[in-house]
Protein backbone atom coordinates (compact mmCIF):
# COMPACT_ATOMS: atom_id res chain seq x y z
CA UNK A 1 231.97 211.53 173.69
CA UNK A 2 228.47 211.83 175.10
CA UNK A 3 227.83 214.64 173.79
CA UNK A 4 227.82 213.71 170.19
CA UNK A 5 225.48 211.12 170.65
CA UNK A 6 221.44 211.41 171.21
CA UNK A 7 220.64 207.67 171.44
CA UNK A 8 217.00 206.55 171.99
CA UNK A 9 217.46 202.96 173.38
CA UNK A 10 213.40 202.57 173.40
CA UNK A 11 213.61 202.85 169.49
CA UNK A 12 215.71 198.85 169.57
CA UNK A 13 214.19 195.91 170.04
CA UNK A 14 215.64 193.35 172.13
CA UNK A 15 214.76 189.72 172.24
CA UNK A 16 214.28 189.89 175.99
CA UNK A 17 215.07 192.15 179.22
CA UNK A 18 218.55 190.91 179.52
CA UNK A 19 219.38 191.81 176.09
CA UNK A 20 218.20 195.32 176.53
CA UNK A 21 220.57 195.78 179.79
CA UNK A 22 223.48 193.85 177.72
CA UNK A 23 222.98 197.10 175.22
CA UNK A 24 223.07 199.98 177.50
CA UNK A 25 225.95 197.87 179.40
CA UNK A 26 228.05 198.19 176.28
CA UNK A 27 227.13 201.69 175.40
CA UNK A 28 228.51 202.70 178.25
CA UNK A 29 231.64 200.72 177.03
CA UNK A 30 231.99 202.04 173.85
CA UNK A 31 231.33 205.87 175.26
CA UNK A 32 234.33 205.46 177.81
CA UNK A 33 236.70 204.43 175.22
CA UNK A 34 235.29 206.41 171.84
CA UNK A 35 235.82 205.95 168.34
CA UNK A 36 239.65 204.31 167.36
CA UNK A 37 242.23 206.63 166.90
CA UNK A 38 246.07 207.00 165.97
CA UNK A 39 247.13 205.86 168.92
CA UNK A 40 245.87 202.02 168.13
CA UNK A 41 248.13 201.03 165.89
CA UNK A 42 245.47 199.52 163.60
CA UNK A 43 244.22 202.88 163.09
CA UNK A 44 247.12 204.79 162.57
CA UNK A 45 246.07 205.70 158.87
CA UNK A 46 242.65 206.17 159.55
CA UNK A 47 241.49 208.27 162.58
CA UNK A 48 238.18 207.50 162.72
CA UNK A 49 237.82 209.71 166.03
CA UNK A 50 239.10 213.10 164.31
CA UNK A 51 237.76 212.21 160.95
CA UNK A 52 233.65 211.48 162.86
CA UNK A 53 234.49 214.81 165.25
CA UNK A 54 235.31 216.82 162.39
CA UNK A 55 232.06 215.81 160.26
CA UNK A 56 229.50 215.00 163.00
CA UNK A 57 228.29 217.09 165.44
CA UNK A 58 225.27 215.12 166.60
CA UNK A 59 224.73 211.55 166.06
CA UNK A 60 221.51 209.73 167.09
CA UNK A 61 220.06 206.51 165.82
CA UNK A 62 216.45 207.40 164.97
CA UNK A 63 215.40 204.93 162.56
CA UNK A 64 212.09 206.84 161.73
CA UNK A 65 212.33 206.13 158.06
CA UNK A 66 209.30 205.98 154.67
CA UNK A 67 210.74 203.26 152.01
CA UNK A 68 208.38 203.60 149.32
CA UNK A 69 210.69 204.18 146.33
CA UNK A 70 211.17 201.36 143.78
CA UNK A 71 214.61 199.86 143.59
CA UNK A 72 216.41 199.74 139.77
CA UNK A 73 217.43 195.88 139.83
CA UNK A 74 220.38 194.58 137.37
CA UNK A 75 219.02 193.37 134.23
CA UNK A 76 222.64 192.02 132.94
CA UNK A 77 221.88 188.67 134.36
CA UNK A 78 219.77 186.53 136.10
CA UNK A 79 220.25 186.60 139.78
CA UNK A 80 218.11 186.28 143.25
CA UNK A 81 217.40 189.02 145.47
CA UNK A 82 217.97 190.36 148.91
CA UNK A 83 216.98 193.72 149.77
CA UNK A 84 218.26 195.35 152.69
CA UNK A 85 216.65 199.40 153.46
CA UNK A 86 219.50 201.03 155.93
CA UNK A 87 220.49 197.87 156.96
CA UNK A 88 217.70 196.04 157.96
CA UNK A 89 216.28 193.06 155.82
CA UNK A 90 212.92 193.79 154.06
CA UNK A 91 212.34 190.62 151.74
CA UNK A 92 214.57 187.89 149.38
CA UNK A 93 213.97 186.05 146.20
CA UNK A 94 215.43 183.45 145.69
CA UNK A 95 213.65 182.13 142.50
CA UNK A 96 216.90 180.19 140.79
CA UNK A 97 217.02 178.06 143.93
CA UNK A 98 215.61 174.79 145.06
CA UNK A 99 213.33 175.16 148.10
CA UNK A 100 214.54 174.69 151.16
CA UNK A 101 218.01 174.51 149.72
CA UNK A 102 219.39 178.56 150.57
CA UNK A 103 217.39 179.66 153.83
CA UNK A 104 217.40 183.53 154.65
CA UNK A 105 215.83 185.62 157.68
CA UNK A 106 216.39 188.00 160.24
CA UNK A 107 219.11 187.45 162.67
CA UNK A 108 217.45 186.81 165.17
CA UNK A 109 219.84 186.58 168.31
CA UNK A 110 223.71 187.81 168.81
CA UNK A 111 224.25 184.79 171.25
CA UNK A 112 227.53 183.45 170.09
CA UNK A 113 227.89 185.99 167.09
CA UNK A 114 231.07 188.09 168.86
CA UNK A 115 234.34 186.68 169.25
CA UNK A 116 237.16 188.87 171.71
CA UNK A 117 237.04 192.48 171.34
CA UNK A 118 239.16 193.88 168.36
CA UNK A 119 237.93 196.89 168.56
CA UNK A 120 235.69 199.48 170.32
CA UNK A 121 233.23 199.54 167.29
CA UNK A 122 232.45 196.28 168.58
CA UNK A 123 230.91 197.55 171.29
CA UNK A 124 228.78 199.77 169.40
CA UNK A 125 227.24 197.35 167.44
CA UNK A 126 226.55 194.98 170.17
CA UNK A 127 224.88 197.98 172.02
CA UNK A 128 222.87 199.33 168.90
CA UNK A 129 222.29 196.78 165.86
CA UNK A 130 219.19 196.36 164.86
CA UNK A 131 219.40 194.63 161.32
CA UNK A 132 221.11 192.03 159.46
CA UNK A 133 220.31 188.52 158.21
CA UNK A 134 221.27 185.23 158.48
CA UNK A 135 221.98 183.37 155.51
CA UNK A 136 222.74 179.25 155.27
CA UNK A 137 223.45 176.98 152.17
CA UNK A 138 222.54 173.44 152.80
CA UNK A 139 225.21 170.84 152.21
CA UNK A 140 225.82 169.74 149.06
CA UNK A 141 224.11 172.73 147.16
CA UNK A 142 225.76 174.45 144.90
CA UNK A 143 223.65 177.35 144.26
CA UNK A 144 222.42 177.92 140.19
CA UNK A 145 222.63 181.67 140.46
CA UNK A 146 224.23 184.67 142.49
CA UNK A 147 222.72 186.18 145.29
CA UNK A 148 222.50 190.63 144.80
CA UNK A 149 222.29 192.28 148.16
CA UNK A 150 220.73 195.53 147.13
CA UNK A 151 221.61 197.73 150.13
CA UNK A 152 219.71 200.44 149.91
CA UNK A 153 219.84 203.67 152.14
CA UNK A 154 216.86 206.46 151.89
CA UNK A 155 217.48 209.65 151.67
CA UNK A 156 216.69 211.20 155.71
CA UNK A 157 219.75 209.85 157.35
CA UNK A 158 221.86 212.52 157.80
CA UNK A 159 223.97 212.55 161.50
CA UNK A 160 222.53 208.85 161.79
CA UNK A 161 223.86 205.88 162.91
CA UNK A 162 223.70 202.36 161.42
CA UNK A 163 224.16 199.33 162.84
CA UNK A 164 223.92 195.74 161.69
CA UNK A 165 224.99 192.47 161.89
CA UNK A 166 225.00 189.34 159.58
CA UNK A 167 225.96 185.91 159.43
CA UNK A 168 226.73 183.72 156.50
CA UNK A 169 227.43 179.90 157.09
CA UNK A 170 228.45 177.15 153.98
CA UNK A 171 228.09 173.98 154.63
CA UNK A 172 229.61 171.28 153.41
CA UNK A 173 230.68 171.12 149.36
CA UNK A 174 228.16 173.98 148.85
CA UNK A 175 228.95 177.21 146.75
CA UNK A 176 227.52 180.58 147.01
CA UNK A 177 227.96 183.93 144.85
CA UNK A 178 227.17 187.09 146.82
CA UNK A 179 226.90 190.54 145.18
CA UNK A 180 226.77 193.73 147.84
CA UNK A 181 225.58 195.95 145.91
CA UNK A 182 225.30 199.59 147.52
CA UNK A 183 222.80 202.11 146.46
CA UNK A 184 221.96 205.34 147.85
CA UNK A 185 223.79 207.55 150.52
CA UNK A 186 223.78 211.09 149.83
CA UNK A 187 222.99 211.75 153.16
CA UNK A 188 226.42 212.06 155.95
CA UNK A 189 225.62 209.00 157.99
CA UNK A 190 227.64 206.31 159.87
CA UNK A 191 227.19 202.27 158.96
CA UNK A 192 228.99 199.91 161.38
CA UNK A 193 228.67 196.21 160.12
CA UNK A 194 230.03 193.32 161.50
CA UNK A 195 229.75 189.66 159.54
CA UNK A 196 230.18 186.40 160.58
CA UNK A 197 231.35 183.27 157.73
CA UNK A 198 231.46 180.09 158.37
CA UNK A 199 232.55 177.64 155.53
CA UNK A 200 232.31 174.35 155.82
CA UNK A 201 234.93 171.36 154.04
CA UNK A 202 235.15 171.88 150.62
CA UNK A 203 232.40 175.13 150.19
CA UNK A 204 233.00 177.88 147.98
CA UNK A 205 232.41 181.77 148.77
CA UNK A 206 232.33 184.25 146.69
CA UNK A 207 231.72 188.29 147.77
CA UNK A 208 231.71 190.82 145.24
CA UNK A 209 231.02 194.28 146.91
CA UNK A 210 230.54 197.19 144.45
CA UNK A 211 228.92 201.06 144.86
CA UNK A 212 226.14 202.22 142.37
CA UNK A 213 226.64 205.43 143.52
CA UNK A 214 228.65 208.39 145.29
CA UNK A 215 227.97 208.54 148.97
CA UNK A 216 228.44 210.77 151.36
CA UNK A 217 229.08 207.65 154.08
CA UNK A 218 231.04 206.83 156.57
CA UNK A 219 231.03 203.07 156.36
CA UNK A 220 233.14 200.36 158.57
CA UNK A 221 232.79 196.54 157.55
CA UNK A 222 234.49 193.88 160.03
CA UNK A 223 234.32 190.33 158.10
CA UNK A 224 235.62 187.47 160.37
CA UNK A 225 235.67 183.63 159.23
CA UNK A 226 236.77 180.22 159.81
CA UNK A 227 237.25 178.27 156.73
CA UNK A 228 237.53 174.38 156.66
CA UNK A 229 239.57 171.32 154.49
CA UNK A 230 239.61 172.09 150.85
CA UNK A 231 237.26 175.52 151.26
CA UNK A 232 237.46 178.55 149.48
CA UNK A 233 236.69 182.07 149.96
CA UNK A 234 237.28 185.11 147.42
CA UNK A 235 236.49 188.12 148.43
CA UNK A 236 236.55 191.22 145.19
CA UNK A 237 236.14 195.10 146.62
CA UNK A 238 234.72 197.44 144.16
CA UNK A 239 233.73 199.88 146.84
CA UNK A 240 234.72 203.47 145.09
CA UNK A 241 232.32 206.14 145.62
CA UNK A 242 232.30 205.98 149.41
CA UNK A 243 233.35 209.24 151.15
CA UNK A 244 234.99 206.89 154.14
CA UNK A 245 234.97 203.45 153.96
CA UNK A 246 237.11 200.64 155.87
CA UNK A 247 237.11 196.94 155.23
CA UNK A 248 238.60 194.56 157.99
CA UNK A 249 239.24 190.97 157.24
CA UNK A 250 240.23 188.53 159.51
CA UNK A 251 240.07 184.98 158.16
CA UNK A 252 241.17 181.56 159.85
CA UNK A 253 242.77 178.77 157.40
CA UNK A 254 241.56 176.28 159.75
CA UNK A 255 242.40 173.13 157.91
CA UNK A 256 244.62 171.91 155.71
CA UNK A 257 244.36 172.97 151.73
CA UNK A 258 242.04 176.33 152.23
CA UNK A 259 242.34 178.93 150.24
CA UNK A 260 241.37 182.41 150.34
CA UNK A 261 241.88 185.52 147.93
CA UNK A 262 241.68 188.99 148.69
CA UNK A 263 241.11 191.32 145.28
CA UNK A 264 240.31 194.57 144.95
CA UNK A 265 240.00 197.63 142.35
CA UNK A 266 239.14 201.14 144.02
CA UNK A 267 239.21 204.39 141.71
CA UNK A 268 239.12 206.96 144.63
CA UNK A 269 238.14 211.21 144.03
CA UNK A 270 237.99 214.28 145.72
CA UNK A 271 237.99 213.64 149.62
CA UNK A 272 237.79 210.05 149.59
CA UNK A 273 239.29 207.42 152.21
CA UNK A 274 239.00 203.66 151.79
CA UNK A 275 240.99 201.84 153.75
CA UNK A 276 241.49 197.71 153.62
CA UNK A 277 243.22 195.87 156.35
CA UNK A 278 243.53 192.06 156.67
CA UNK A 279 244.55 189.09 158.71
CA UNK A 280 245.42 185.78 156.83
CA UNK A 281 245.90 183.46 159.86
CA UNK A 282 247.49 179.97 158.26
CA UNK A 283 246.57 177.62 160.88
CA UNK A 284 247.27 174.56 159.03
CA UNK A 285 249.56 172.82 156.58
CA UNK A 286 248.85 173.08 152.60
CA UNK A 287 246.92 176.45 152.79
CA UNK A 288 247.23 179.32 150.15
CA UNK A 289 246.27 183.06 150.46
CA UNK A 290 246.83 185.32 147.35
CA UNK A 291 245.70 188.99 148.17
CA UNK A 292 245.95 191.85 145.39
CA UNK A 293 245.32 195.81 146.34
CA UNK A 294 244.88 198.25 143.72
CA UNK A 295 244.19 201.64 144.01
CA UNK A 296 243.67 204.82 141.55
CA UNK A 297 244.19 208.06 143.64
CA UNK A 298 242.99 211.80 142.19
CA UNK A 299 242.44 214.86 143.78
CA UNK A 300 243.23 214.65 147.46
CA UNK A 301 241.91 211.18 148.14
CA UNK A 302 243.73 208.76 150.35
CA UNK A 303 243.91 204.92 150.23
CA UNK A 304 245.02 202.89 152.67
CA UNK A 305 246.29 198.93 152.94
CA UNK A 306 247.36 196.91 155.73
CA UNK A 307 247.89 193.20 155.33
CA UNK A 308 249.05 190.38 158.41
CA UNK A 309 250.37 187.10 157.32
CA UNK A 310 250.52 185.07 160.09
CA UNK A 311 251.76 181.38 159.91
CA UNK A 312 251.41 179.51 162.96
CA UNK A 313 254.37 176.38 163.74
CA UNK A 314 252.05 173.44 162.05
CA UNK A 315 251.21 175.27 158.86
CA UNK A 316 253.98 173.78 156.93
CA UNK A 317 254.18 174.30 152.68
CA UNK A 318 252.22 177.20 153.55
CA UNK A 319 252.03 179.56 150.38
CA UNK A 320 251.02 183.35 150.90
CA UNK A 321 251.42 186.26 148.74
CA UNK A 322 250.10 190.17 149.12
CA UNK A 323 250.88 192.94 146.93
CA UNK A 324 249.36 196.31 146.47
CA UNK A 325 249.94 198.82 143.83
CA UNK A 326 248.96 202.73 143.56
CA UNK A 327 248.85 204.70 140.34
CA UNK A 328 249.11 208.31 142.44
CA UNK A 329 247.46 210.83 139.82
CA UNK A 330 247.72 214.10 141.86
CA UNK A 331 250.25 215.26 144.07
CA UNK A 332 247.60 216.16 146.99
CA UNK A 333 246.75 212.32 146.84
CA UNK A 334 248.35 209.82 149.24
CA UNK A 335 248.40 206.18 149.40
CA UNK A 336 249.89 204.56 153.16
CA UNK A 337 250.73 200.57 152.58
CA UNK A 338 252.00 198.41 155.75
CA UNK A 339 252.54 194.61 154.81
CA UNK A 340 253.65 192.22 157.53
CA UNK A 341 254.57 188.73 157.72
CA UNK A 342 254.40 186.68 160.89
CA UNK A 343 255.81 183.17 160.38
CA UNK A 344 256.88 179.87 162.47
CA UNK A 345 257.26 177.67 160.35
CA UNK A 346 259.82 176.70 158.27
CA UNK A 347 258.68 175.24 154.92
CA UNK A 348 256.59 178.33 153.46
CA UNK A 349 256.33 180.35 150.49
CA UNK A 350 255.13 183.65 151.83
CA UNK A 351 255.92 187.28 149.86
CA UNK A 352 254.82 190.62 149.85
CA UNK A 353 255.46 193.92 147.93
CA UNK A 354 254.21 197.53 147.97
CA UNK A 355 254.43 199.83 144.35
CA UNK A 356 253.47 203.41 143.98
CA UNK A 357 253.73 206.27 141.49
CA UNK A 358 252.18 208.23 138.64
CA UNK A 359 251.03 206.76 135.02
CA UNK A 360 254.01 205.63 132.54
CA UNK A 361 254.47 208.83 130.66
CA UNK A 362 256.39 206.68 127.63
CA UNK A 363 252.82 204.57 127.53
CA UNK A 364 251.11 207.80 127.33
CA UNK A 365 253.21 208.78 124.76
CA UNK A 366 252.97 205.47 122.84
CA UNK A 367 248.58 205.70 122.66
CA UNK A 368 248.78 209.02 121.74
CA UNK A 369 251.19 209.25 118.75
CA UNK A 370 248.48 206.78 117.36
CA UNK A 371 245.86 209.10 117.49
CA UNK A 372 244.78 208.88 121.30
CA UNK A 373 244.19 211.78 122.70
CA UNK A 374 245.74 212.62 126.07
CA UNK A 375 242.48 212.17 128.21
CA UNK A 376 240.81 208.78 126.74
CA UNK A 377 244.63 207.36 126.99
CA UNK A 378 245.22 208.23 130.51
CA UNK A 379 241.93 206.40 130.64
CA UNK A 380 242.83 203.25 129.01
CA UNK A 381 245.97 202.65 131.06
CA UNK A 382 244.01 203.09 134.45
CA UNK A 383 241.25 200.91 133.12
CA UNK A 384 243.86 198.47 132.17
CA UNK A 385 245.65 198.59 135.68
CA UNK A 386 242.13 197.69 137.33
CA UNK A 387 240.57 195.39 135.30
CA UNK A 388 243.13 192.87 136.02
CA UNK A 389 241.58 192.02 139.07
CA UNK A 390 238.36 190.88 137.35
CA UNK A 391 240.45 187.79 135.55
CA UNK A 392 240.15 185.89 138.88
CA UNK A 393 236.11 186.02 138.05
CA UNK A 394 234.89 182.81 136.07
CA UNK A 395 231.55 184.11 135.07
CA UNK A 396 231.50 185.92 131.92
CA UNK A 397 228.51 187.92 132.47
CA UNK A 398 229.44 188.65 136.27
CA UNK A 399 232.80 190.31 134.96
CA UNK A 400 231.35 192.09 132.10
CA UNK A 401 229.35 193.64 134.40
CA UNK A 402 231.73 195.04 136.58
CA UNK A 403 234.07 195.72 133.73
CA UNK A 404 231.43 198.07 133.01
CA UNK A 405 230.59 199.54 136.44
CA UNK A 406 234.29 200.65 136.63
CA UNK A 407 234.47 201.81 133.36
CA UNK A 408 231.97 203.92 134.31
CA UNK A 409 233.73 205.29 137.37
CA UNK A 410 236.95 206.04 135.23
CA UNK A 411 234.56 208.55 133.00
CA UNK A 412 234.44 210.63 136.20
CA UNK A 413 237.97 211.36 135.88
CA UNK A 414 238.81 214.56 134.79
């Protein structure tokens, strides 16, 4: 394993000397144990040691970059801005917002950022992140406009390594749209994120994440929150376009009537691999999760979807439901689904369901005896089959917006 890496610890700042042997302390973690494989179950679909071995030979985090390009912002709506270059934050505006109201900077220190050790990419970004921000909505505030996250990556970061770290806390009754919104990436580079939420009695999250653009990628995103009384977090994946890309969710219904919704659309192409695994932990009584996973699979792309229900003894009238669904267009493709429920208590409503195959061929039929032709109908149907996910999204210029993104995706198709 140490021979695929050329790290330069001199090139990250650390807050202080103890930090800095903290870092090379678990380096030397991570190196002993390597990238996941099979052999964790977790991983079992997505062998992230094979799949970095086979397209890295050299991986170093050199962070020598030039940003001088200008950014092409959304003009479909009003929004504020935070602008992140390869991870790292380089400026905000939050002009919709009352001052003082949404504070964003930095992060500044890791002290109490980790939890246990899921995995050995947690290792790796506590030895090498060196962005990320730290974003707070004061209580009470519900915020006038959404927040974009343009996440942009230059152009020089081929064999490089990313890693970053953010936290996002709502406090109490205070609501917050977030857009990631990925640009960039044609070079083959690896981006290891891990986030921290925190939302607070009776707050309101919303993360839309959407690619602009192909990339050549290899991204991993751990998201980990605790969610209070009456909160709610919604969480909408729009991530196609990524040559590797895994999302893991682990959210805590910590008190009773929390909600949280897990949506996503992905349209996935030649050599693609996206990959979305949750944990719903009900932890208290009156709590709902509703998660649905849709994928479009061409070409020899693979999608992946594992979701945990846990209920824990107290969570009583607990009501959880997970489904994903596949339309399989080629027979290279493959889709892998693993739903589980883990329950202990005995007044729930919990389901879950898996569906795969290829498009209706008596729909087909139907659009094109009416003067479709056999392209633009296959088309419409797999538009149709995604753009149910956007009905869970209020704002009418928010959804028209994606609408359009992915309709723009579906041209692709051949």
């Amino acid at each position: 394993m140490e021979n695929l890496f050329n790290i330069d610890f001199k090139r990250i700042p650390s807050f202080n000397d103890k930090e800095a042997a903290e870092r090379e302390k678990n380096f030397e973690l991570f190196l002993k144990r390597g990238f996941p494989n099979k052999k964790d179950e977790n991983w079992k679909f997505s062998d992230l040691n094979y799949i970095i071995r086979k397209n890295f030979k050299n991986i170093t985090n050199n962070d020598d970059y030039k940003f001088d390009e200008k950014i092409e912002l959304i003009n479909d709506f009003d929004h504020n801005k935070i602008i992140l270059i390869n991870g790292s934050l380089e400026s905000c505006d939050l002009q919709f917002e009352e001052s003082g109201k949404v504070t964003i900077e930095s992060l500044k220190t890791f002290e109490g950022f980790y939890d246990k050790i899921k995995n050995n990419l947690d290792y790796l970004n506590k030895a090498l992140s060196t962005g990320g921000f730290n974003l707070e909505v004061q209580k009470d505030y519900k915020c006038k406009k959404p927040i974009i996250i343009y996440n942009y990556f230059t152009v020089n970061l081929d064999n490089k390594i990313i890693n970053n770290s953010n936290k996002i806390k709502l406090s109490q009754n205070s609501e917050l749209t977030i857009i990631d919104y990925n640009i960039g990436g044609k070079s083959k580079f690896i981006k290891n994120t891990f986030e921290k939420i925190n939302i607070d009695k009776g707050a309101v999250l919303k993360n839309i994440v959407l690619q602009k653009t192909k990339s050549d990628g290899y991204f991993y995103r751990n998201i980990s929150g605790t969610q209070d009384y009456n909160s709610s977090y919604q969480n909408f994946i729009l991530s196609s376009g990524l040559k590797f890309n895994k999302i893991e969710i682990d959210m805590n219904l910590a008190k009773e009537k929390s909600s949280c919704y897990i949506l996503s659309g992905l349209n996935l192409s030649k050599e693609e691999h996206q990959e979305i695994k949750t944990q719903i932990n009900h932890l208290a009584p009156n709590c709902k999760s509703y998660q649905k996973i849709k994928n479009v699979l061409e070409s020899d792309s693979n999608g992946v979807y594992q979701g945990k229900i846990f209920v824990k003894d107290v969570a009583q009238k607990t009501d959880a439901y997970q489904l994903s669904k596949a339309l399989i267009l080629n027979d290279k493709a493959e889709f892998n689904a693993k739903p589980e429920l883990e329950i202990y208590a005995d007044d729930v409503k919990c389901s879950h369901g898996s569906t795969s195959g290829s498009i209706d061929a008596d729909a087909i039929h139907y659009l094109m005896t009416r003067g479709i032709e056999l392209r633009t109908a296959k088309k419409l149907l797999i538009k149709g089959f995604l753009n149910e996910i956007f009905d869970n999204i209020p704002e009418e210029k928010i959804r028209t917006f994606l609408e359009k993104s992915i309709a723009i995706q579906i041209d692709e198709i051949r």
